[in-house]
N, C-alpha and C. Protein backbone atom coordinates (compact mmCIF):
# COMPACT_ATOMS: atom_id res chain seq x y z
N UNK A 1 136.67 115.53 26.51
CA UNK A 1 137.75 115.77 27.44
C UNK A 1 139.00 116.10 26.66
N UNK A 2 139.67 117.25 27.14
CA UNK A 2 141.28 117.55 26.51
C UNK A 2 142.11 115.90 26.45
N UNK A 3 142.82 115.79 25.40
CA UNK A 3 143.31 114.95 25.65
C UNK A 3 145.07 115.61 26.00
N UNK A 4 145.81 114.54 26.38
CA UNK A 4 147.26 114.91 26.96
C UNK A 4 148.45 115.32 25.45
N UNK A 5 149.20 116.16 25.96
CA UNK A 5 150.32 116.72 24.91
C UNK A 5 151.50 116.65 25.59
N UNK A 6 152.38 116.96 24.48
CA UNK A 6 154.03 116.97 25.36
C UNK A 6 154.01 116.19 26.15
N UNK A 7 153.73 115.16 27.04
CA UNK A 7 154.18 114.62 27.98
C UNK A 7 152.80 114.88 29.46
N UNK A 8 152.30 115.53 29.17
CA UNK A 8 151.54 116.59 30.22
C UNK A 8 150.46 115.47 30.73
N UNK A 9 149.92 115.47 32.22
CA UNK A 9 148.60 114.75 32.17
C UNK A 9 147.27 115.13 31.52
N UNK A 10 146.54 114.24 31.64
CA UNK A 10 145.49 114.94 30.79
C UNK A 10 144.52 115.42 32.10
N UNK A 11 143.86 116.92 31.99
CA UNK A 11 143.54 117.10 32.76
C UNK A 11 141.98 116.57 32.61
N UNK A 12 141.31 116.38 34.21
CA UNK A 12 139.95 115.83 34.24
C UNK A 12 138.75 117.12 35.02
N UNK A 13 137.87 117.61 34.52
CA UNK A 13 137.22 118.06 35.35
C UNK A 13 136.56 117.17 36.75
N UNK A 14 136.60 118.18 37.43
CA UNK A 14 136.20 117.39 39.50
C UNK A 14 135.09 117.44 38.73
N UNK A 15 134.65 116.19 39.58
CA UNK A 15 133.15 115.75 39.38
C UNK A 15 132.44 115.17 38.11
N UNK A 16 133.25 114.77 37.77
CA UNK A 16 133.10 114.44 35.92
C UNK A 16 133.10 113.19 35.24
N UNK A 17 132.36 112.09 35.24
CA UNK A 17 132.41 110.86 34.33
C UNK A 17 133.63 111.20 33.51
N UNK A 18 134.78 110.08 33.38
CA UNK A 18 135.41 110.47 32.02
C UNK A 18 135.58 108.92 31.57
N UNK A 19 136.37 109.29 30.33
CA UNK A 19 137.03 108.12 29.59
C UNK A 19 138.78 108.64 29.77
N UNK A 20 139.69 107.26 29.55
CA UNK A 20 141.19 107.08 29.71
C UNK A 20 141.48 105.92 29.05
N UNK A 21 142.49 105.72 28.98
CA UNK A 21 143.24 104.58 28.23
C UNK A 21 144.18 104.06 29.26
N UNK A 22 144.30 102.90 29.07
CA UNK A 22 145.39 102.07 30.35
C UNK A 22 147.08 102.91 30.25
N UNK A 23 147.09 103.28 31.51
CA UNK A 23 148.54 103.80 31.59
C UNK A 23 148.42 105.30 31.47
N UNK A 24 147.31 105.69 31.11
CA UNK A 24 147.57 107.63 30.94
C UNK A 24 147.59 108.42 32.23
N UNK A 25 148.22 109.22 32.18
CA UNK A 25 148.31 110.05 33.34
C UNK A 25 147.42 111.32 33.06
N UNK A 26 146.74 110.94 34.15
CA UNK A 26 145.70 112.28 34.36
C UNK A 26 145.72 112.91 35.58
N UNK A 27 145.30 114.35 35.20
CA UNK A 27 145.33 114.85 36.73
C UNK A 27 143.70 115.82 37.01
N UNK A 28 143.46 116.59 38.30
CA UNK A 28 142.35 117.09 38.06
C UNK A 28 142.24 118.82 38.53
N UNK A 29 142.76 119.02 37.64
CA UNK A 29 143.17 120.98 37.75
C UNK A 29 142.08 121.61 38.66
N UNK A 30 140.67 121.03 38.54
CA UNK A 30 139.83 122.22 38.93
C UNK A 30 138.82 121.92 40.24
N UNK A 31 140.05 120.71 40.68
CA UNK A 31 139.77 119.87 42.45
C UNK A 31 140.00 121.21 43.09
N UNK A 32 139.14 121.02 44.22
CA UNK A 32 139.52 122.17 45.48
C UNK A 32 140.87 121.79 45.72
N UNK A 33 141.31 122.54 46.52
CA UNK A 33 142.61 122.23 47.40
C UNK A 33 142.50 121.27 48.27
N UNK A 34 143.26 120.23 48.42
CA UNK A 34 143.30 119.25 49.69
C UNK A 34 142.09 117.94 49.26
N UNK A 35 141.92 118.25 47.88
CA UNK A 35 140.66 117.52 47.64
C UNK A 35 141.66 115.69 47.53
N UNK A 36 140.93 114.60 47.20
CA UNK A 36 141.19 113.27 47.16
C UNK A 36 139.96 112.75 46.44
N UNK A 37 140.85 111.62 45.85
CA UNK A 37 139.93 110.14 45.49
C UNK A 37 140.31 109.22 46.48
N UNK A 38 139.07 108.28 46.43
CA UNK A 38 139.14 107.03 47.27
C UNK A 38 138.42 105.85 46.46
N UNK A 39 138.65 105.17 47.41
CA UNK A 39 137.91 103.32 46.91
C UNK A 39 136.48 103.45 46.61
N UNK A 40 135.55 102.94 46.07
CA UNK A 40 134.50 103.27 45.59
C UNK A 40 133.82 101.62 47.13
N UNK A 41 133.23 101.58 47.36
CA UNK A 41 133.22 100.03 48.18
C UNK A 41 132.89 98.70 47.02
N UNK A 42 133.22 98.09 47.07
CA UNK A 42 132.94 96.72 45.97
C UNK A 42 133.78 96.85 44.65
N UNK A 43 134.89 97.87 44.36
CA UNK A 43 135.45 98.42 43.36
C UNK A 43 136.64 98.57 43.02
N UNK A 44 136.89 97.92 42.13
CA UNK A 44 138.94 98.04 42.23
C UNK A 44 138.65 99.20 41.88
N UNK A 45 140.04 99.80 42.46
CA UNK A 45 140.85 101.59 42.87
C UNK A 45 141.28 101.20 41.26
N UNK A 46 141.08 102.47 40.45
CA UNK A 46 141.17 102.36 39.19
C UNK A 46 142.67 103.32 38.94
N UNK A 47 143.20 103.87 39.88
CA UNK A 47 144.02 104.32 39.47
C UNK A 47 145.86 103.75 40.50
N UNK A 48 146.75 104.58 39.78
CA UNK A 48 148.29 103.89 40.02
C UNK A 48 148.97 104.99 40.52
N UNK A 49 149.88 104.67 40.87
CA UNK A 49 151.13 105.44 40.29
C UNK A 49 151.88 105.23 39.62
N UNK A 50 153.03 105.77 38.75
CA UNK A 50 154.31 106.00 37.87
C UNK A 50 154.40 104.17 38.48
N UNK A 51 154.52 103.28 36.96
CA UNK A 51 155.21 102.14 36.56
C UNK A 51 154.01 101.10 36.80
N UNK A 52 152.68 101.70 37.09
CA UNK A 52 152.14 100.91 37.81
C UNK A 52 151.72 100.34 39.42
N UNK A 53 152.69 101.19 39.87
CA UNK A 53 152.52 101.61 41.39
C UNK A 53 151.70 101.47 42.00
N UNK A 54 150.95 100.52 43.19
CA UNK A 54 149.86 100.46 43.65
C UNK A 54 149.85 101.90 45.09
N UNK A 55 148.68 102.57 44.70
CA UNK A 55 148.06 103.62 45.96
C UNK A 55 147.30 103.10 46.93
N UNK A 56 147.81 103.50 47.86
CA UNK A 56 146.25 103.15 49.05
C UNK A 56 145.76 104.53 49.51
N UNK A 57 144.18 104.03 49.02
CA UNK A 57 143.27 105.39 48.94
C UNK A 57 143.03 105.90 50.71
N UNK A 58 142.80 107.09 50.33
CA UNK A 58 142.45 108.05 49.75
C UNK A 58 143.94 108.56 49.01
N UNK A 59 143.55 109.32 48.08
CA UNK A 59 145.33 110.26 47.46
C UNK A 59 144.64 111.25 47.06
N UNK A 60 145.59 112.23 47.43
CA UNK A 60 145.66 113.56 47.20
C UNK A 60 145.78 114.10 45.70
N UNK A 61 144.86 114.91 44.88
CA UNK A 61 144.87 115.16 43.84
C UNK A 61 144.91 116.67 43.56
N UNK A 62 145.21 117.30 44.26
CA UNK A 62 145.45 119.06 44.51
C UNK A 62 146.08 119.28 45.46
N UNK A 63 146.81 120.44 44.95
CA UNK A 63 147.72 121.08 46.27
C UNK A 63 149.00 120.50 46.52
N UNK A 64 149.53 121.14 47.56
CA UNK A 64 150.78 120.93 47.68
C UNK A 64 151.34 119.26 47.93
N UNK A 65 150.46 118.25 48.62
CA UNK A 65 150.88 116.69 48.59
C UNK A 65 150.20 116.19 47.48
N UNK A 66 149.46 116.80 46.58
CA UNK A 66 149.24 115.86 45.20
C UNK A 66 150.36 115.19 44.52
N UNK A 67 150.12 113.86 44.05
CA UNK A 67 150.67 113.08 43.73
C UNK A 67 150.60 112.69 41.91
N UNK A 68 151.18 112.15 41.28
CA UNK A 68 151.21 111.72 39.73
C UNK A 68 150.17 110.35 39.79
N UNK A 69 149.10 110.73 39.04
CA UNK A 69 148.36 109.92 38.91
C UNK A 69 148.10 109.31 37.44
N UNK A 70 147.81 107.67 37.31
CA UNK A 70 148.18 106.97 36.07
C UNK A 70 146.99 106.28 36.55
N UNK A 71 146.13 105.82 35.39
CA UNK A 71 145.00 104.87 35.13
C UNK A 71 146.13 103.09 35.45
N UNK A 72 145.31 102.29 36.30
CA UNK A 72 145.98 101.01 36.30
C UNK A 72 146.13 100.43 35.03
N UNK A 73 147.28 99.84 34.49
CA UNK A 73 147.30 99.15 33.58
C UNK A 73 146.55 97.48 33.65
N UNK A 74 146.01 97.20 34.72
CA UNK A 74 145.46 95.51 34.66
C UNK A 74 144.23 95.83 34.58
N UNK A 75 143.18 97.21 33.96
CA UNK A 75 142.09 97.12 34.29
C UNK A 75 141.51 96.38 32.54
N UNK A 76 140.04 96.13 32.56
CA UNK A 76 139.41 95.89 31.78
C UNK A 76 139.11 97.10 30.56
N UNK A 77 139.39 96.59 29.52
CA UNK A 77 138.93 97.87 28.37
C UNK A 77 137.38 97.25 28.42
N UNK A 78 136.68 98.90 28.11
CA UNK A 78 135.32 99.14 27.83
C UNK A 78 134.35 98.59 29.30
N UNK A 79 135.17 98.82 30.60
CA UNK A 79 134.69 98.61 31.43
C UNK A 79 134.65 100.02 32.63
N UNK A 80 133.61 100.11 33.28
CA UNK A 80 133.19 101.65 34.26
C UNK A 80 133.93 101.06 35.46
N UNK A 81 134.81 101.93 36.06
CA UNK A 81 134.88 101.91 37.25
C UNK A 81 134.76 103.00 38.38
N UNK A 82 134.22 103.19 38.79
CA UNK A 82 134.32 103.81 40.14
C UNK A 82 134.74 104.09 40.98
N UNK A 83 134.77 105.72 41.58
CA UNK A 83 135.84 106.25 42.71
C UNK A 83 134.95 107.59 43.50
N UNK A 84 135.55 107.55 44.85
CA UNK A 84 134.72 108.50 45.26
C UNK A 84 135.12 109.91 45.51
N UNK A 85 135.13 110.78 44.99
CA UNK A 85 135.42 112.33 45.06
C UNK A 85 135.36 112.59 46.28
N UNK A 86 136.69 113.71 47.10
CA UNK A 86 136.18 113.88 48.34
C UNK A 86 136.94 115.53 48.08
N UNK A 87 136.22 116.50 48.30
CA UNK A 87 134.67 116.74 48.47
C UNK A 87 133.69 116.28 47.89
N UNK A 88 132.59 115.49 48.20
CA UNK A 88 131.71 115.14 46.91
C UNK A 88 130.82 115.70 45.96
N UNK A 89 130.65 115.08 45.36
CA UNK A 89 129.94 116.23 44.38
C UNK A 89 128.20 116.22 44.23
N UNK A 90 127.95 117.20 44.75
CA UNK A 90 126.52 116.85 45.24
C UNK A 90 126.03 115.67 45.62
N UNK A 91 124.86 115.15 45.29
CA UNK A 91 123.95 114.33 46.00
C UNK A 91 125.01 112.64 45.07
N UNK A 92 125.85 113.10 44.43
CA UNK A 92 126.60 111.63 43.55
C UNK A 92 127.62 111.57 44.57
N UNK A 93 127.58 109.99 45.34
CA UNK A 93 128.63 109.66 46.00
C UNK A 93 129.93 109.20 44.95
N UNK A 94 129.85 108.92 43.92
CA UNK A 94 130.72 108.56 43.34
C UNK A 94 131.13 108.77 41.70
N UNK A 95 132.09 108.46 41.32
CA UNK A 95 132.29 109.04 40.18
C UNK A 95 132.59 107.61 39.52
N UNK A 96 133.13 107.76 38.59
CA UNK A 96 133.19 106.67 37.10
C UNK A 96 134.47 107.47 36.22
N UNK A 97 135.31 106.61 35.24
CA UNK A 97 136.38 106.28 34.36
C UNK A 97 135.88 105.17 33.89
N UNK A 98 135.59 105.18 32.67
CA UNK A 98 135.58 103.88 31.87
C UNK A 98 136.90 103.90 30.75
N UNK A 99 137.40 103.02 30.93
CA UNK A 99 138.61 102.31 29.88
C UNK A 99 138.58 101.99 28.74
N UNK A 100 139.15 102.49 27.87
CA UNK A 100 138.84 102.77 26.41
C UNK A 100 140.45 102.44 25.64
N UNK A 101 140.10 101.66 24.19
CA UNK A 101 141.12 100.96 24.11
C UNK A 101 142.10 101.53 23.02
């Protein structure tokens, strides 16, 4: 995965297992329009907003109401969490970020 420069998020491919570090801002360039993440069920929402900011899912990650998105800082290093892509991505209801230290 690209990692982030200048200041920039790091971008994530839609539909994509990745790795992040607590606090990075990522975004996902190659989401449809109007696309979102949501709660995975049984799963802390792995992501924030700016300072730590708690979201309530679904959030917009393309297009004109996309929002600045930041990995939670209280999560576990070297731990998977889960979120659900909406549009989804084929027959995978859900996606994964594991935390890396």
């Amino acid at each position: 995965m690209a990692r982030k420069t200048n200041g920039s998020p790091t971008p994530v491919p839609w539909c994509v297992d990745f790795d992040a570090t607590l606090g990075e801002q990522i975004s996902f360039p190659t989401a449809p329009a109007g696309a979102t993440i949501g709660q995975a069920s049984g799963h802390p929402f792995p992501f924030c907003g700016a300072n730590n900011a708690p979201f309530t899912p679904p959030i917009p990650v393309n297009g004109p109401s996309a929002v600045p998105i930041y990995i939670c800082s209280g999560l576990t290093v070297d731990q998977e969490y889960e979120f659900v892509p909406n549009p989804p991505c084929g027959n995978e209801m859900t996606k994964s970020v594991t935390i890396t230290g």
